[in-house]
N, C-alpha and C. Protein backbone atom coordinates (compact mmCIF):
# COMPACT_ATOMS: atom_id res chain seq x y z
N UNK A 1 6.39 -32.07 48.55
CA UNK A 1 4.94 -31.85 48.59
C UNK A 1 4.36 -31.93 47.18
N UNK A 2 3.10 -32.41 47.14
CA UNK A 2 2.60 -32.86 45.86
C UNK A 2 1.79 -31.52 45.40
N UNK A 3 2.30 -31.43 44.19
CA UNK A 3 1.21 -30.29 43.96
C UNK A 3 0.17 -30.22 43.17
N UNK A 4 -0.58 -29.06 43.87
CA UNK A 4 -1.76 -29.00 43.29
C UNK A 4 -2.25 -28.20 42.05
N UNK A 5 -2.81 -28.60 41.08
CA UNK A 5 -2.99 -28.56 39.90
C UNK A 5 -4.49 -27.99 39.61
N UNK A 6 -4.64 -26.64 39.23
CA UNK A 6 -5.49 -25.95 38.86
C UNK A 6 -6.25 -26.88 38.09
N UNK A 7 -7.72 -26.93 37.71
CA UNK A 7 -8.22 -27.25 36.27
C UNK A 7 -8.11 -26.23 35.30
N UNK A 8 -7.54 -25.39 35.59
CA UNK A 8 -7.61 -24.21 34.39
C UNK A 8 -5.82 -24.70 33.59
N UNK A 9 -5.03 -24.99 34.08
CA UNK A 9 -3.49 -25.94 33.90
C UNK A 9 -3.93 -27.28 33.36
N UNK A 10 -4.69 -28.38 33.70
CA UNK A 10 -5.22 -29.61 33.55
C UNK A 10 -6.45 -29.47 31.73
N UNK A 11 -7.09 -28.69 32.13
CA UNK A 11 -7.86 -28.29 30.99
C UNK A 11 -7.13 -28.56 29.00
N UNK A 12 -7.82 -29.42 28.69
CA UNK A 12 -7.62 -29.49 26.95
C UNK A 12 -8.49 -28.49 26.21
N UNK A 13 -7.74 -28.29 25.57
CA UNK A 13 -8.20 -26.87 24.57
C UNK A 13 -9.33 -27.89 24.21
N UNK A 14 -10.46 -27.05 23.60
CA UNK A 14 -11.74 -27.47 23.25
C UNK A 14 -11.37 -28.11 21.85
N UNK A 15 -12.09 -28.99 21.62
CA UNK A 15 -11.76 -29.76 20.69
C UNK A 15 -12.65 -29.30 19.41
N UNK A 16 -12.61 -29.69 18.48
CA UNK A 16 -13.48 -28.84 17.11
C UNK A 16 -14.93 -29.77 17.53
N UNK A 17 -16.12 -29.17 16.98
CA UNK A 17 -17.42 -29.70 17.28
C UNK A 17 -17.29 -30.79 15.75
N UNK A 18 -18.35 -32.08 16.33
CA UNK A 18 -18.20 -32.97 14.74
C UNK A 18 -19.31 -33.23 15.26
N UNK A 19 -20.00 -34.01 14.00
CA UNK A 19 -20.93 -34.83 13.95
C UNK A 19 -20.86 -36.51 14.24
N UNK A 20 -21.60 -37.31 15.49
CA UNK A 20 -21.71 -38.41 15.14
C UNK A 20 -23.54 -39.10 15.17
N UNK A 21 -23.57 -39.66 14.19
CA UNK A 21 -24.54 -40.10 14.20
C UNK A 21 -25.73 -39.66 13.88
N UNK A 22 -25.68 -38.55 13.32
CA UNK A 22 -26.72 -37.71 13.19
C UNK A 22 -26.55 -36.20 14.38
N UNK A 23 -25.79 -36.94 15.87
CA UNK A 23 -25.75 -35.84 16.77
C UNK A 23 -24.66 -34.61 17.21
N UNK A 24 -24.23 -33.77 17.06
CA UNK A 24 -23.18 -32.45 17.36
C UNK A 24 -23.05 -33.08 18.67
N UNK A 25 -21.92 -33.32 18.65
CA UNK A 25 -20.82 -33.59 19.70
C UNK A 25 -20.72 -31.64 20.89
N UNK A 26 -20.88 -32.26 22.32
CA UNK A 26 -20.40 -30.81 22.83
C UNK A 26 -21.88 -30.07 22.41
N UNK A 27 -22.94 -30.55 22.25
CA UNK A 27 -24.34 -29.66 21.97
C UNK A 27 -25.03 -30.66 23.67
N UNK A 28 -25.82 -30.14 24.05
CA UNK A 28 -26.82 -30.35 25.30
C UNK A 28 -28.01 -31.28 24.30
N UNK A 29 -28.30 -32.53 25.07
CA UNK A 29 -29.21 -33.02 23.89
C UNK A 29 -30.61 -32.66 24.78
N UNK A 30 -31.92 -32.52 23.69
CA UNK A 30 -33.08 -32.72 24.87
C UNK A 30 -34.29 -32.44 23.71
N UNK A 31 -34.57 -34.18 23.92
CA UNK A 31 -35.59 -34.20 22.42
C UNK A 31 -36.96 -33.75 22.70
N UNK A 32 -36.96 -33.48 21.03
CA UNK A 32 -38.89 -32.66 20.98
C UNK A 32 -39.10 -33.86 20.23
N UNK A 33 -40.40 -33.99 20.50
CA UNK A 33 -41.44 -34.87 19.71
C UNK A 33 -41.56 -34.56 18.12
N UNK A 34 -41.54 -33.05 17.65
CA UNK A 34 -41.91 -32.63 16.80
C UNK A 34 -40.93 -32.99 15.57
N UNK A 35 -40.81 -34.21 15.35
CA UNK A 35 -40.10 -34.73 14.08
C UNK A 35 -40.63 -35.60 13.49
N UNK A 36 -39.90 -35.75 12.02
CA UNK A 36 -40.76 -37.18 11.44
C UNK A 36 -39.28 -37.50 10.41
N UNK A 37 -39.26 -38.63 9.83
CA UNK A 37 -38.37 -38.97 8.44
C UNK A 37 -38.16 -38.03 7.75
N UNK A 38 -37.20 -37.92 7.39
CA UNK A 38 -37.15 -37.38 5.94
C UNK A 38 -37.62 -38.04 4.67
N UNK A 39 -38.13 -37.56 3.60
CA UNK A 39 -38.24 -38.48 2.61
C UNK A 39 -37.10 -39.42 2.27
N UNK A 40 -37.01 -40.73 1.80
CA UNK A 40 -36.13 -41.75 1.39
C UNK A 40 -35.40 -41.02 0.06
N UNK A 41 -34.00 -41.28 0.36
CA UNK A 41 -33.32 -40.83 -0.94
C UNK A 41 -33.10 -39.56 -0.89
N UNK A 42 -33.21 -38.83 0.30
CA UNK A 42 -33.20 -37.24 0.10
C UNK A 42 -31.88 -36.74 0.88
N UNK A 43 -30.96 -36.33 0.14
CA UNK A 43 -29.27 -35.70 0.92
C UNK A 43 -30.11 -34.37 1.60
N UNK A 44 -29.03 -34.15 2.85
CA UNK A 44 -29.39 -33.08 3.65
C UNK A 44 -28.39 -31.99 2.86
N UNK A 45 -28.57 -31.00 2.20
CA UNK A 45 -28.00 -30.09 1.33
C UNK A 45 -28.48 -28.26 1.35
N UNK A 46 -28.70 -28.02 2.93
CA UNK A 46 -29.52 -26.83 2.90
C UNK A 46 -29.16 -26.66 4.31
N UNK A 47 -28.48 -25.29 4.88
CA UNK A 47 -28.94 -24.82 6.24
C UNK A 47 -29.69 -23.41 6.33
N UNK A 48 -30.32 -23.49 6.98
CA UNK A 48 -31.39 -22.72 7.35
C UNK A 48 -31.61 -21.93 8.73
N UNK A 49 -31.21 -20.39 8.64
CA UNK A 49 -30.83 -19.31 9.86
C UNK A 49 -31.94 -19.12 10.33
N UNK A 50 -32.31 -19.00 11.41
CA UNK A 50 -33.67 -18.43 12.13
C UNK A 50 -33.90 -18.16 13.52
N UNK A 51 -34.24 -16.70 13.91
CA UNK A 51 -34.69 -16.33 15.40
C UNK A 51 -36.24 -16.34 16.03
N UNK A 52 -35.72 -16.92 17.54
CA UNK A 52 -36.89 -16.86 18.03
C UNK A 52 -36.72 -16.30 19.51
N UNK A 53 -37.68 -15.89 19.73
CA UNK A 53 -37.81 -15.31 21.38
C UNK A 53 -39.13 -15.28 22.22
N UNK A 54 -39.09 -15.76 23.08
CA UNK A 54 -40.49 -16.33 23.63
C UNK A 54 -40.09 -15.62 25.37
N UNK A 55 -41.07 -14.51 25.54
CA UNK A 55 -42.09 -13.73 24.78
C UNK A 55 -40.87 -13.23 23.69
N UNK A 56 -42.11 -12.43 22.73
CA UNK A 56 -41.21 -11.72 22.19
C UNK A 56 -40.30 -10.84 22.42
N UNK A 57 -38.97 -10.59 21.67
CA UNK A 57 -37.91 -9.50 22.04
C UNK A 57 -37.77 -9.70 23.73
N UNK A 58 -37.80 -11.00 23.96
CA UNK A 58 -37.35 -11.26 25.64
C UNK A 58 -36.54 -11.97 25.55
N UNK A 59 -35.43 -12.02 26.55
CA UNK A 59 -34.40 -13.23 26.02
C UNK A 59 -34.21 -13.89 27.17
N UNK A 60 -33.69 -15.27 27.67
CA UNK A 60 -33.48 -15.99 28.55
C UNK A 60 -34.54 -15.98 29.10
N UNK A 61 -35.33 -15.99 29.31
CA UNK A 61 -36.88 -16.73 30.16
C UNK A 61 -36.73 -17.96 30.14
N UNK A 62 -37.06 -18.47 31.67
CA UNK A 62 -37.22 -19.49 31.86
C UNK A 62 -38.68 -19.84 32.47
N UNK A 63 -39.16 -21.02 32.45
CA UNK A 63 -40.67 -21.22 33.38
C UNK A 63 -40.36 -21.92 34.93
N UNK A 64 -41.21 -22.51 35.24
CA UNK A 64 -41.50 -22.57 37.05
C UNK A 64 -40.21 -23.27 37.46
N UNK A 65 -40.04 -24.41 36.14
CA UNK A 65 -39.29 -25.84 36.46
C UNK A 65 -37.59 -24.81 36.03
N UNK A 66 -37.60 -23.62 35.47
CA UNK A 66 -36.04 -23.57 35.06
C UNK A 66 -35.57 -23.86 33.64
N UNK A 67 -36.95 -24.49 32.92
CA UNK A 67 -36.36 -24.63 31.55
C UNK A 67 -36.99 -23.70 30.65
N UNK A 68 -35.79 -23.23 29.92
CA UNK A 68 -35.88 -22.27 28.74
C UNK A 68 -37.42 -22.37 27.96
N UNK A 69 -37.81 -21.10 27.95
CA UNK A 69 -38.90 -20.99 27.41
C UNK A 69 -39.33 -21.24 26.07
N UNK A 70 -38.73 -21.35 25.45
CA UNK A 70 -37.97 -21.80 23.79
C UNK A 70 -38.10 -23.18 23.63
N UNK A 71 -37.31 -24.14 24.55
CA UNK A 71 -37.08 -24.85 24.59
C UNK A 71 -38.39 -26.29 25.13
N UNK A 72 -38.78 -25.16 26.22
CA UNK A 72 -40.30 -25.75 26.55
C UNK A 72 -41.56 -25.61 25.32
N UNK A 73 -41.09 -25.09 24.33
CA UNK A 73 -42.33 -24.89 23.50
C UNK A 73 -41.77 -25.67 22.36
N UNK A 74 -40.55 -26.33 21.83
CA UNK A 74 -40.11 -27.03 20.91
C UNK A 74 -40.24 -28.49 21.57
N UNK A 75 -40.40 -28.76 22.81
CA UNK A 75 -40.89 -29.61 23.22
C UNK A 75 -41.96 -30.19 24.03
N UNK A 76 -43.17 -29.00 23.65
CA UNK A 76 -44.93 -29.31 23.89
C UNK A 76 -44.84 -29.31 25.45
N UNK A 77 -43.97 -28.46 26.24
CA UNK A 77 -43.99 -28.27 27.38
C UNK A 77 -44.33 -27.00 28.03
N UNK A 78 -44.51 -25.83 27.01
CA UNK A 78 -45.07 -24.60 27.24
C UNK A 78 -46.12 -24.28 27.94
N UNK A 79 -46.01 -23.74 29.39
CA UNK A 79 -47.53 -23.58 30.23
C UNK A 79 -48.32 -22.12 28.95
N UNK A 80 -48.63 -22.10 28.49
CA UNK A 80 -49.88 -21.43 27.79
C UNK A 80 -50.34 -20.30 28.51
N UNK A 81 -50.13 -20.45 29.95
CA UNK A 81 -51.30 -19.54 30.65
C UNK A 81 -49.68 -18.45 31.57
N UNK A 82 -48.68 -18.49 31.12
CA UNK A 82 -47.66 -18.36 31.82
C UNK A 82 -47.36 -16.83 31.22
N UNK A 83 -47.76 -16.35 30.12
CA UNK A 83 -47.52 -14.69 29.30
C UNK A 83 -48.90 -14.98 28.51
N UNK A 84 -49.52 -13.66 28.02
CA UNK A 84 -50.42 -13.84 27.02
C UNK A 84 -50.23 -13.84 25.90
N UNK A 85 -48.89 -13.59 25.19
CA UNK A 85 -48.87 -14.11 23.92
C UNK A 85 -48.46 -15.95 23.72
N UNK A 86 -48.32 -16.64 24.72
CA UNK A 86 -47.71 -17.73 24.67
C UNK A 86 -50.00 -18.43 23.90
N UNK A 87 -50.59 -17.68 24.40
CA UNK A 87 -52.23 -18.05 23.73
C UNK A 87 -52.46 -18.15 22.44
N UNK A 88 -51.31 -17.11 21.56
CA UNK A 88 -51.28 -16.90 20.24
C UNK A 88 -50.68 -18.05 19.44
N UNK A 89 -50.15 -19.03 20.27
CA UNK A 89 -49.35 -19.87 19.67
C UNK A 89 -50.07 -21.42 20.53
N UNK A 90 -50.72 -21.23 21.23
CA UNK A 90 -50.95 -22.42 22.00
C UNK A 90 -50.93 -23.56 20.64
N UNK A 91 -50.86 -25.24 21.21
CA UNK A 91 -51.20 -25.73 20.68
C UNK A 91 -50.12 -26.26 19.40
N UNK A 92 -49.40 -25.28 18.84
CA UNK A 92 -48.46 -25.31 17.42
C UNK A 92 -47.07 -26.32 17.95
N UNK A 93 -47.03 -27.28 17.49
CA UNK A 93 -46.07 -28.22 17.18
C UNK A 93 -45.11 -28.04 16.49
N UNK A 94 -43.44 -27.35 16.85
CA UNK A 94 -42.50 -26.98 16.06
C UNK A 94 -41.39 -27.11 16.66
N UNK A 95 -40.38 -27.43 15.81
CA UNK A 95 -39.38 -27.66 16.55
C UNK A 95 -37.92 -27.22 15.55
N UNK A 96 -36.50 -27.06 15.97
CA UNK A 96 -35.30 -27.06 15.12
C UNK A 96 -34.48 -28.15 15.86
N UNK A 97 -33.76 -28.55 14.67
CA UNK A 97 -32.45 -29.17 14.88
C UNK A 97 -31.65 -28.67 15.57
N UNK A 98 -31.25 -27.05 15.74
CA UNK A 98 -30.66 -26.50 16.71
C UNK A 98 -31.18 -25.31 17.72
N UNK A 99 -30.88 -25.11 18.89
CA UNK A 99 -31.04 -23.66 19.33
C UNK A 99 -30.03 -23.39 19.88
N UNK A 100 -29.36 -22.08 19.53
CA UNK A 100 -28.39 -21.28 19.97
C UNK A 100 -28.90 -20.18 21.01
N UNK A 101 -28.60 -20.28 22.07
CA UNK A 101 -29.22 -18.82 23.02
C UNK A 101 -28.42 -17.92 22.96
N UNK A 102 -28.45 -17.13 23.81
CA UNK A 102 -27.86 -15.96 23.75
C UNK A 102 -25.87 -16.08 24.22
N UNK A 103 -25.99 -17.02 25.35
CA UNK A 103 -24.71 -17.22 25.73
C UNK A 103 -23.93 -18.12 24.97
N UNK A 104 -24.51 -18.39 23.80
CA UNK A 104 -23.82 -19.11 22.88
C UNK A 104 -23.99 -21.13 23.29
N UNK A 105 -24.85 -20.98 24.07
CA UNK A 105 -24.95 -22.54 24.48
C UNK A 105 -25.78 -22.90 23.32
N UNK A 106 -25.63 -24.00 23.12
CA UNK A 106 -25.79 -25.36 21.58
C UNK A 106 -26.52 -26.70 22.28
N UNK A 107 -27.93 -26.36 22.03
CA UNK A 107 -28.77 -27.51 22.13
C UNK A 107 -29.85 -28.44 21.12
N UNK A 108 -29.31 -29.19 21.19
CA UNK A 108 -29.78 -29.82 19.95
C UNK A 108 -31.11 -31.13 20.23
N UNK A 109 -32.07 -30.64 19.56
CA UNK A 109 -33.45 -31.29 19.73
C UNK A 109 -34.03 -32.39 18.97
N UNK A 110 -33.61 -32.45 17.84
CA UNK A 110 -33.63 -33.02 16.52
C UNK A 110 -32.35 -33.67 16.06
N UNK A 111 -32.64 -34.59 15.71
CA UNK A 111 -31.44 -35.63 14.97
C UNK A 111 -31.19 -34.98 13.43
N UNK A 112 -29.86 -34.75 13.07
CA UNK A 112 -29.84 -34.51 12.00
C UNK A 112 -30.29 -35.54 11.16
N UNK A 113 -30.26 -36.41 11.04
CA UNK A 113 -31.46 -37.62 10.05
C UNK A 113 -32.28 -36.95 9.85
N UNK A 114 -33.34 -36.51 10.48
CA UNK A 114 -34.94 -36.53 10.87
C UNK A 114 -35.50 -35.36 10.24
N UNK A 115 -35.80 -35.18 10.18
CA UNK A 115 -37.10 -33.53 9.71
C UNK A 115 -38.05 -33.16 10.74
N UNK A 116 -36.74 -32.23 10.82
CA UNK A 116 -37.34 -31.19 11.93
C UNK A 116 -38.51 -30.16 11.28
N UNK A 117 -39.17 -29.41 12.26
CA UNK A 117 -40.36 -29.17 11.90
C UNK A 117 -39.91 -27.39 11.77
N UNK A 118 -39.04 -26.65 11.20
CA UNK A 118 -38.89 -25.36 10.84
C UNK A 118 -39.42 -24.34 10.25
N UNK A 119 -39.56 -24.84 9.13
CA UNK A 119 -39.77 -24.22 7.70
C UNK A 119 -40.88 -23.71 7.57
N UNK A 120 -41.66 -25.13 7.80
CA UNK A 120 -43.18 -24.35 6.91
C UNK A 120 -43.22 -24.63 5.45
N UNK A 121 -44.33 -24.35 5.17
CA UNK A 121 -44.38 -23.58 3.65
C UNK A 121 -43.05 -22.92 2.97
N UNK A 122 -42.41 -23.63 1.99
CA UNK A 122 -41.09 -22.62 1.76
C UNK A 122 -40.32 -23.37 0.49
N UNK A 123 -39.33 -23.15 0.02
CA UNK A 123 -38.57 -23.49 -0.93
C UNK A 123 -37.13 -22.57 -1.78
N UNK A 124 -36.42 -23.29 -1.80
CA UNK A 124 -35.09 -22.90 -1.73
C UNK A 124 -34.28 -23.59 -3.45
N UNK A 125 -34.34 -22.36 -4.26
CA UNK A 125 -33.56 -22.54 -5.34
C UNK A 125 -34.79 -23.51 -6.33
N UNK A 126 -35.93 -23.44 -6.12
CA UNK A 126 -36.60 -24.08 -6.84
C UNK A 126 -37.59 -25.41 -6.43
N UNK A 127 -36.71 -25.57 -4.91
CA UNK A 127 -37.09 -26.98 -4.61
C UNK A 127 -37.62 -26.42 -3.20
N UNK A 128 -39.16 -27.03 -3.49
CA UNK A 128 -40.10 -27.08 -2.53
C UNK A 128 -39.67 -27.69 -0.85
N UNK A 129 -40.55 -27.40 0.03
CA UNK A 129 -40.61 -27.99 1.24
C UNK A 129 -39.21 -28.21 1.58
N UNK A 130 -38.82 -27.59 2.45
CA UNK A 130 -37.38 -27.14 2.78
C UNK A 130 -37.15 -28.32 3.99
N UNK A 131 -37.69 -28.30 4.70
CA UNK A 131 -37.64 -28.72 5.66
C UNK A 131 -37.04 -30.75 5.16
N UNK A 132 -37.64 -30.95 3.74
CA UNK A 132 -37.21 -32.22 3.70
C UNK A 132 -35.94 -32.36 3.52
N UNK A 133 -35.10 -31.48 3.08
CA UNK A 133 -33.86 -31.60 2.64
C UNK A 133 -32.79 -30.27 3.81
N UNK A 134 -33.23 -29.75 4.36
CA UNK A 134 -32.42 -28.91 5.60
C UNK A 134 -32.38 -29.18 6.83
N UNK A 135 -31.13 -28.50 7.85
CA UNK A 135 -30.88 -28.32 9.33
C UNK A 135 -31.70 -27.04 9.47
N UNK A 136 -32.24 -26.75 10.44
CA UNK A 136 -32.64 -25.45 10.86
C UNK A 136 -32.30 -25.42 12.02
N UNK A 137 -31.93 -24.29 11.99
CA UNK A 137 -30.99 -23.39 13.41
C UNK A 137 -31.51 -22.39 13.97
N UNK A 138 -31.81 -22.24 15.18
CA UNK A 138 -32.87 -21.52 16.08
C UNK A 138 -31.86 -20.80 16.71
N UNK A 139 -31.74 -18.95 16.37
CA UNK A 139 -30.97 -18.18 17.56
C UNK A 139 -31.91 -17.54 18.44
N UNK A 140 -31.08 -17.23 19.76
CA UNK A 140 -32.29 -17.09 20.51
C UNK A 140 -31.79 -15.04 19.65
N UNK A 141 -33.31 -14.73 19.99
CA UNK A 141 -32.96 -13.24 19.37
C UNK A 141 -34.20 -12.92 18.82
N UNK A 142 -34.21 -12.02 17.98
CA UNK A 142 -35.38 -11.10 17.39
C UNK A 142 -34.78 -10.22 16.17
N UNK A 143 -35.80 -9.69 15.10
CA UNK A 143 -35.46 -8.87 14.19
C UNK A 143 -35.01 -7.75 14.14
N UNK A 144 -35.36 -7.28 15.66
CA UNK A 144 -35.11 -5.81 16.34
C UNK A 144 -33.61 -6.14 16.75
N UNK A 145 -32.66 -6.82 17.12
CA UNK A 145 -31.94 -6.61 18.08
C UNK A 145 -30.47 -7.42 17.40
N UNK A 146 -29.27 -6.84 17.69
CA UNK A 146 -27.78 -7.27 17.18
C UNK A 146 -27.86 -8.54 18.00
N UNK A 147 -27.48 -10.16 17.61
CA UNK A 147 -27.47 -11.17 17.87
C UNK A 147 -25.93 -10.72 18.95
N UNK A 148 -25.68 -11.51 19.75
CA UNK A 148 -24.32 -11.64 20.28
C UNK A 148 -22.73 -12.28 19.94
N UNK A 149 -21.86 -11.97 20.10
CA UNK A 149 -20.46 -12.68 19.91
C UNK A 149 -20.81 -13.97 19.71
N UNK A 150 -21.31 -14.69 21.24
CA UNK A 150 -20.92 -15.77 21.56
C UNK A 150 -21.72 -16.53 20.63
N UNK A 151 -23.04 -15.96 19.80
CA UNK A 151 -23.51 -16.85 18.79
C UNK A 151 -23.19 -17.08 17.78
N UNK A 152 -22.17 -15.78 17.49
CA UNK A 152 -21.79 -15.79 16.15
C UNK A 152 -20.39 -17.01 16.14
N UNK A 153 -19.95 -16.69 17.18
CA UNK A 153 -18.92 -17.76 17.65
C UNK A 153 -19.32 -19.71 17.44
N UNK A 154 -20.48 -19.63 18.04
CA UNK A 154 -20.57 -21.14 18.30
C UNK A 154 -21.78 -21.40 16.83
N UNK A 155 -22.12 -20.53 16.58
CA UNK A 155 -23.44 -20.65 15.19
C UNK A 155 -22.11 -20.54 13.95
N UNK A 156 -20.85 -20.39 14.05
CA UNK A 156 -19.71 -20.75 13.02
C UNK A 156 -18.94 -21.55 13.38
N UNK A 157 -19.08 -22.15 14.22
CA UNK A 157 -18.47 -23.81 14.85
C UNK A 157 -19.21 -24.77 14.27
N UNK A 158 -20.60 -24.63 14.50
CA UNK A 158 -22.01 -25.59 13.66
C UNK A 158 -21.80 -25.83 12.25
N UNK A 159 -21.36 -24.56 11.95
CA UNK A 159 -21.71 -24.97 10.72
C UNK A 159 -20.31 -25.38 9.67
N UNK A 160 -19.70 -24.92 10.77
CA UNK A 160 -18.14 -26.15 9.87
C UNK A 160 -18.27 -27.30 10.18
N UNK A 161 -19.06 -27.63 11.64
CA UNK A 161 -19.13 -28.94 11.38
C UNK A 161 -19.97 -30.07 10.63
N UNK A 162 -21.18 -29.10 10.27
CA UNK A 162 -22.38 -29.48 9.56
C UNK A 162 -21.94 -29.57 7.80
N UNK A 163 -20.81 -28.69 7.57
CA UNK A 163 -19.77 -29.09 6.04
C UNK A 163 -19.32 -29.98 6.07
N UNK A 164 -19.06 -30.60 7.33
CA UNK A 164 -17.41 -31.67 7.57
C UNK A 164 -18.55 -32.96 7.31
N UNK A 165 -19.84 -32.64 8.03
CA UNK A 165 -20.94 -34.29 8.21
C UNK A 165 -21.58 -33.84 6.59
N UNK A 166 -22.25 -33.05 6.19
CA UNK A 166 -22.75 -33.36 5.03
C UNK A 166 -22.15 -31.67 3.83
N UNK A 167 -21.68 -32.40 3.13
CA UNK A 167 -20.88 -31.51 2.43
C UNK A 167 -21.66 -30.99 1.58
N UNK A 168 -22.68 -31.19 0.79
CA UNK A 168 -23.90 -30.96 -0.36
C UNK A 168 -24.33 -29.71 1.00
N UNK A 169 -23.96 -29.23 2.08
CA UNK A 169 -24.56 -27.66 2.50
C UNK A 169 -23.54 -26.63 2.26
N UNK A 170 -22.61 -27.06 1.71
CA UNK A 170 -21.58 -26.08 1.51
C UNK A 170 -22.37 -25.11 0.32
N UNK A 171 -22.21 -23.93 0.54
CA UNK A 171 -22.74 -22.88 -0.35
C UNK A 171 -24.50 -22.90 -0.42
N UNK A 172 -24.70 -23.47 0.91
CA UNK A 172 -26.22 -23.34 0.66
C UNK A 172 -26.38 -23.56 2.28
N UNK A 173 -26.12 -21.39 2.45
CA UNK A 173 -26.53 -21.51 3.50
C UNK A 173 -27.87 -20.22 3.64
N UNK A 174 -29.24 -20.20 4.26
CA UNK A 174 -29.69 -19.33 4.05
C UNK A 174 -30.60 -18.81 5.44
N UNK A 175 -31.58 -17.87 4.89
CA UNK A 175 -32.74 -17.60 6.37
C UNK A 175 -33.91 -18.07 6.08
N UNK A 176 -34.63 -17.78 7.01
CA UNK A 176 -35.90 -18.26 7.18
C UNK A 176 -37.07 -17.70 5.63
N UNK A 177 -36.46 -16.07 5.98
CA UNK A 177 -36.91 -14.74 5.04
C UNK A 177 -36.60 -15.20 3.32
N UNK A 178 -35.93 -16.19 3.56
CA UNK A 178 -35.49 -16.32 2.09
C UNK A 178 -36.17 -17.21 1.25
N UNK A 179 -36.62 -18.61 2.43
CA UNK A 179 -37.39 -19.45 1.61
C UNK A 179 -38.74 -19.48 1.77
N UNK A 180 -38.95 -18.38 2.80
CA UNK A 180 -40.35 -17.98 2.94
C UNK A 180 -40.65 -16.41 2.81
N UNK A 181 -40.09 -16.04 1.47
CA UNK A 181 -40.33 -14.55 1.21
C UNK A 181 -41.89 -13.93 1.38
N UNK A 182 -42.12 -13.02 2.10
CA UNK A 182 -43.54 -12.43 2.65
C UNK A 182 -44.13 -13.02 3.74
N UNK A 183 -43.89 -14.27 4.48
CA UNK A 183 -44.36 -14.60 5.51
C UNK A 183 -43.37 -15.13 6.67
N UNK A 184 -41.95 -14.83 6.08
CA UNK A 184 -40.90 -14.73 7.63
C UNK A 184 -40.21 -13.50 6.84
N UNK A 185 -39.72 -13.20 8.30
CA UNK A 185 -38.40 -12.04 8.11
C UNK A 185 -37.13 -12.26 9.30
N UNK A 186 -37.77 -13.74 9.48
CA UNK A 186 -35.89 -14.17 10.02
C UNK A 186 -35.32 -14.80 9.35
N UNK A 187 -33.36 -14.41 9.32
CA UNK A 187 -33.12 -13.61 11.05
C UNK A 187 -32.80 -12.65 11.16
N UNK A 188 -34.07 -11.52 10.47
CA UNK A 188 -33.78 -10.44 10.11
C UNK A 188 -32.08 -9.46 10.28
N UNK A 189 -32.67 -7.82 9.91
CA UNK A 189 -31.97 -7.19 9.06
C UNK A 189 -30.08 -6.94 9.91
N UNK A 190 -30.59 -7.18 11.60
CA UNK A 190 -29.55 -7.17 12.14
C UNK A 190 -28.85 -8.19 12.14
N UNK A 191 -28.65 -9.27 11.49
CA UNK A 191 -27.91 -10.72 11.25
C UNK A 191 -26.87 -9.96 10.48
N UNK A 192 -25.56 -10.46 10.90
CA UNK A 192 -24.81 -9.91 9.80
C UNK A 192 -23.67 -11.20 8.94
N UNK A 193 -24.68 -11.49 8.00
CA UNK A 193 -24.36 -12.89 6.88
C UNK A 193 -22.58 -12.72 6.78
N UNK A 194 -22.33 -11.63 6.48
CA UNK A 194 -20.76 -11.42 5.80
C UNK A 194 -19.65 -12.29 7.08
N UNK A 195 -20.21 -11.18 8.40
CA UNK A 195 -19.51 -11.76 9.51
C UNK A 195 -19.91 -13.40 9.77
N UNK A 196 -20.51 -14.06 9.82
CA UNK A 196 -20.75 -15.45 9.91
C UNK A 196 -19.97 -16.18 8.88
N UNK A 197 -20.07 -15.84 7.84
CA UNK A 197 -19.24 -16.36 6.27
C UNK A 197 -17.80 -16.19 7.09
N UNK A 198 -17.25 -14.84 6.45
CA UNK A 198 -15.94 -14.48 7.52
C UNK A 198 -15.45 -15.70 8.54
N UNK A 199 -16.41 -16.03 9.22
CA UNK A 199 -15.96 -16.53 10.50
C UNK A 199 -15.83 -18.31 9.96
N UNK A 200 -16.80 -19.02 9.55
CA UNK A 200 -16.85 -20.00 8.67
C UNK A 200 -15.60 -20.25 8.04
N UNK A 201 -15.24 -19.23 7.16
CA UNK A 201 -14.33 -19.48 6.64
C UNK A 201 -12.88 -19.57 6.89
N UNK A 202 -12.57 -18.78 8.30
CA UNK A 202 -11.72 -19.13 9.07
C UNK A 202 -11.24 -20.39 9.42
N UNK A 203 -12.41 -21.39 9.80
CA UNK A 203 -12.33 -22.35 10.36
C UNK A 203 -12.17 -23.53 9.62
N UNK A 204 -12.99 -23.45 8.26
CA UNK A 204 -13.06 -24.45 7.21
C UNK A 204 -11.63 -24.13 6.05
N UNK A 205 -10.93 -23.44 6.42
CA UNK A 205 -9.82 -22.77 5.55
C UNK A 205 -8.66 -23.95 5.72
């Protein structure tokens, strides 16, 4: 008798996340509009930590259709009339290269080429407009609240692989709060930098 073979027996260990093409291999793709070039001549040499939660301090919301509420607003799909703070924001065009949710799922909106729309107003080590020269990484979360395992898990998979595709981010990794001192405070005070490093360094060792 022939036997039968679990997929959990059949199953290949997960393979390390890489970059091709600009795109994270093993990330969910699902593009926003909200990009443009980078300037010509400009190395990507900057990552950039940052939480969001739509509503606020809510996590996993989805709208009518099932798609992440986060996700509907990085891609100009946000019903407006669906919470009343979603009014406070109507209209705003923004987007990251990554979002991490809560269960640690990796969706990627933005081509690493491209210039994603993160930052804002900001600058890092001297050098203006961040956004021309960084990845920005969207956890799902808030300033109030301990991020989860599974992000810290797959948000230190990213970013060994984001060393392995452009190496000029090695040692230049930061938050939102940093290159926009007084007008962000992500990913705020409950992020814990040491444990992410820690974990990074495991992997890139």
């Amino acid at each position: 008798m022939k036997k039968t073979i679990s997929k959990s027996e059949t199953a290949p260990n997960p393979e390390p996340l890489s970059i091709q093409s600009g795109r994270l291999t093993q990330a969910t793709w699902l593009t926003s509009p909200n990009f443009n070039a980078r300037p010509e001549e400009t190395d990507i040499s900057t990552i950039v930590i940052h939480n969001i939660s739509l509503p606020p301090d809510e996590f996993e919301k989805t709208d009518a259709s099932g798609l992440h509420y986060v996700k509907a607003f990085f891609t100009n799909t946000l019903d407006w009339e669906a919470h009343p703070y979603f009014k406070t924001i109507e209209g705003m065009e923004v987007s990251a290269h990554l979002f991490i949710e809560r269960s640690g799922e990796v969706t990627q909106l933005v081509n690493f080429e491209d210039r994603a729309w993160h930052a804002g107003r900001s600058s890092y080590l001297g050098n203006p407009e961040c956004n021309d020269y960084s990845i920005g990484i969207e956890l799902e979360g808030s300033d109030y609240q301990p991020f989860t395992e599974q992000q810290y898990t797959a948000l230190s998979n990213v970013i060994a692989a984001i060393y392995q595709a452009y190496p000029k981010t090695r040692r230049h990794l930061t938050g939102h709060s940093d290159i926009a001192p007084g007008r962000k405070t992500d990913p705020g005070d409950f992020f814990e930098w040491d444990k992410l490093r820690d974990l990074v360094s495991q992997i890139t060792a």
